[in-house]
C-alpha atoms as a PDB file:
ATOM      1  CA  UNK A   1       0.000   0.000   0.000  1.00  0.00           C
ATOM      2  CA  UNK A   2       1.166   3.492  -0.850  1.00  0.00           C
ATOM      3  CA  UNK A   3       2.128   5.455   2.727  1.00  0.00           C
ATOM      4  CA  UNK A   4       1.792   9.539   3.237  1.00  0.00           C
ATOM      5  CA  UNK A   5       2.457  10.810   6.520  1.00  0.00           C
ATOM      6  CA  UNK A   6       1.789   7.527   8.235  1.00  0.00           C
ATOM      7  CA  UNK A   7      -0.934   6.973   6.213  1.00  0.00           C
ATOM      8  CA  UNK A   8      -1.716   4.238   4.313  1.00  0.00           C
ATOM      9  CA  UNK A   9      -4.130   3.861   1.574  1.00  0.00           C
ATOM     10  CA  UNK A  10      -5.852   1.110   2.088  1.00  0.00           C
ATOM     11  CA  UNK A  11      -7.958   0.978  -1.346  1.00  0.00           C
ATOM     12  CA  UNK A  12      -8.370   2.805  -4.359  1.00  0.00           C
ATOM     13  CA  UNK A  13     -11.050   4.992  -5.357  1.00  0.00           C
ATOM     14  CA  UNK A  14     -12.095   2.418  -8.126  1.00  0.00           C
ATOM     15  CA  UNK A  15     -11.772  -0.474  -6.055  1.00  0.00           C
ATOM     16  CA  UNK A  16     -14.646   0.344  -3.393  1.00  0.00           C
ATOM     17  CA  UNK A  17     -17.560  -1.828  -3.034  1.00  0.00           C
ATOM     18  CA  UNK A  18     -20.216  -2.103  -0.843  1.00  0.00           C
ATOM     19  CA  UNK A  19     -18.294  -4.557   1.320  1.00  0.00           C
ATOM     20  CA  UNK A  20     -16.534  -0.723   2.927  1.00  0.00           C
ATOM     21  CA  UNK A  21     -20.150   0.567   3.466  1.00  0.00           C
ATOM     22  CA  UNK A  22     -19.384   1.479   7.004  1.00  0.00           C
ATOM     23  CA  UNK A  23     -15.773   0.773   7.613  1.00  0.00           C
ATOM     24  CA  UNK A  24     -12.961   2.841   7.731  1.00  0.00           C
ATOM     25  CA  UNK A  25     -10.905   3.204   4.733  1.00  0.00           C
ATOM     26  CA  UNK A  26      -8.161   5.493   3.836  1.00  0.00           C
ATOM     27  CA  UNK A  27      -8.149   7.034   0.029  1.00  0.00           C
ATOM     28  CA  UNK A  28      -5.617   9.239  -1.762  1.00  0.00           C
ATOM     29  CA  UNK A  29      -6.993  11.260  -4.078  1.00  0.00           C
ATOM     30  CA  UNK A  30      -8.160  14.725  -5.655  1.00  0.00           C
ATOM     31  CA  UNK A  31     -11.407  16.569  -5.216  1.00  0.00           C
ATOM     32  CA  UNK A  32     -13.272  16.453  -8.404  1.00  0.00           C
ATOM     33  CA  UNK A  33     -16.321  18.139  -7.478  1.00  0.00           C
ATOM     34  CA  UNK A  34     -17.910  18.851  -4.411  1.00  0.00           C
ATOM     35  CA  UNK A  35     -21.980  19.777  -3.905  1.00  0.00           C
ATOM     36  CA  UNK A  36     -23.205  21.175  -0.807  1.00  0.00           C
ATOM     37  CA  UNK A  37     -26.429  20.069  -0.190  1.00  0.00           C
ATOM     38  CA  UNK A  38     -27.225  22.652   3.396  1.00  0.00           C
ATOM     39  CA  UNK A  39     -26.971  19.130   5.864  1.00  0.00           C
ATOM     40  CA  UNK A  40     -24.565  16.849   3.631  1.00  0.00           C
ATOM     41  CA  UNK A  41     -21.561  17.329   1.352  1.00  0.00           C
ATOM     42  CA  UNK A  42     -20.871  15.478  -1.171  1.00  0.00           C
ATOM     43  CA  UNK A  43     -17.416  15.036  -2.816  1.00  0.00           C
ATOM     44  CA  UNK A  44     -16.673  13.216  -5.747  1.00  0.00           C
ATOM     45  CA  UNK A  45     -13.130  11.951  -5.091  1.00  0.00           C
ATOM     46  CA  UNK A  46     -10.531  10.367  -7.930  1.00  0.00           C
ATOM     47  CA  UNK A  47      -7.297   8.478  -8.343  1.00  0.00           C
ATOM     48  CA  UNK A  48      -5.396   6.615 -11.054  1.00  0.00           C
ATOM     49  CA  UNK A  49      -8.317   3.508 -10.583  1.00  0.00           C
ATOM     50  CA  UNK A  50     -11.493   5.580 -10.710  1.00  0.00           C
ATOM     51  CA  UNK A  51     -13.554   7.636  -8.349  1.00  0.00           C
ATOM     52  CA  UNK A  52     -15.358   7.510  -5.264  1.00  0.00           C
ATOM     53  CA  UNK A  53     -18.727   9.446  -3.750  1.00  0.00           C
ATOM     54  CA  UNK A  54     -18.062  10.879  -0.232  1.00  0.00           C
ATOM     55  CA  UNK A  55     -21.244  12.310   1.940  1.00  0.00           C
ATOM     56  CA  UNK A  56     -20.040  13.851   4.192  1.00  0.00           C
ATOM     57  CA  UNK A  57     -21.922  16.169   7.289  1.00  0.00           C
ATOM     58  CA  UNK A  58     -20.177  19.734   8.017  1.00  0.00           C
ATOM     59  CA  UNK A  59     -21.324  19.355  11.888  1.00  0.00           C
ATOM     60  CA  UNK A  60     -18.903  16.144  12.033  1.00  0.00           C
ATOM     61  CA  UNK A  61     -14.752  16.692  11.759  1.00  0.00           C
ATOM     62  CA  UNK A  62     -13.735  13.239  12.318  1.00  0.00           C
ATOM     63  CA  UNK A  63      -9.717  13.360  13.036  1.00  0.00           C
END
């Protein structure tokens, strides 16, 4: 797995499946587009293998 700061990406976007629904994963990626929906953002995130949807809520900063 490909490290950054002692992190380690543990998939790539285009290798997600609904198996991760849930679980933590760690991605490397860009921001492709992001869409603020007033209680959920979503960010469309890519790498080399694909891309990846990420909701995420602005009242939650998980470390």
């Amino acid at each position: 797995m490909e490290t950054m700061q002692g992190l380690h990406r543990t998939h790539g976007c285009g290798t997600i499946s609904e198996q991760e629904v849930g679980k933590e994963v760690v991605l490397c990626g860009w921001v492709e587009r992001r869409r603020d929906h007033g209680g959920l953002i979503f960010l469309d995130l890519r790498d080399r293998s694909g891309v990846v949807q990420v909701v995420a809520s602005p009242d939650h900063n998980v470390e």
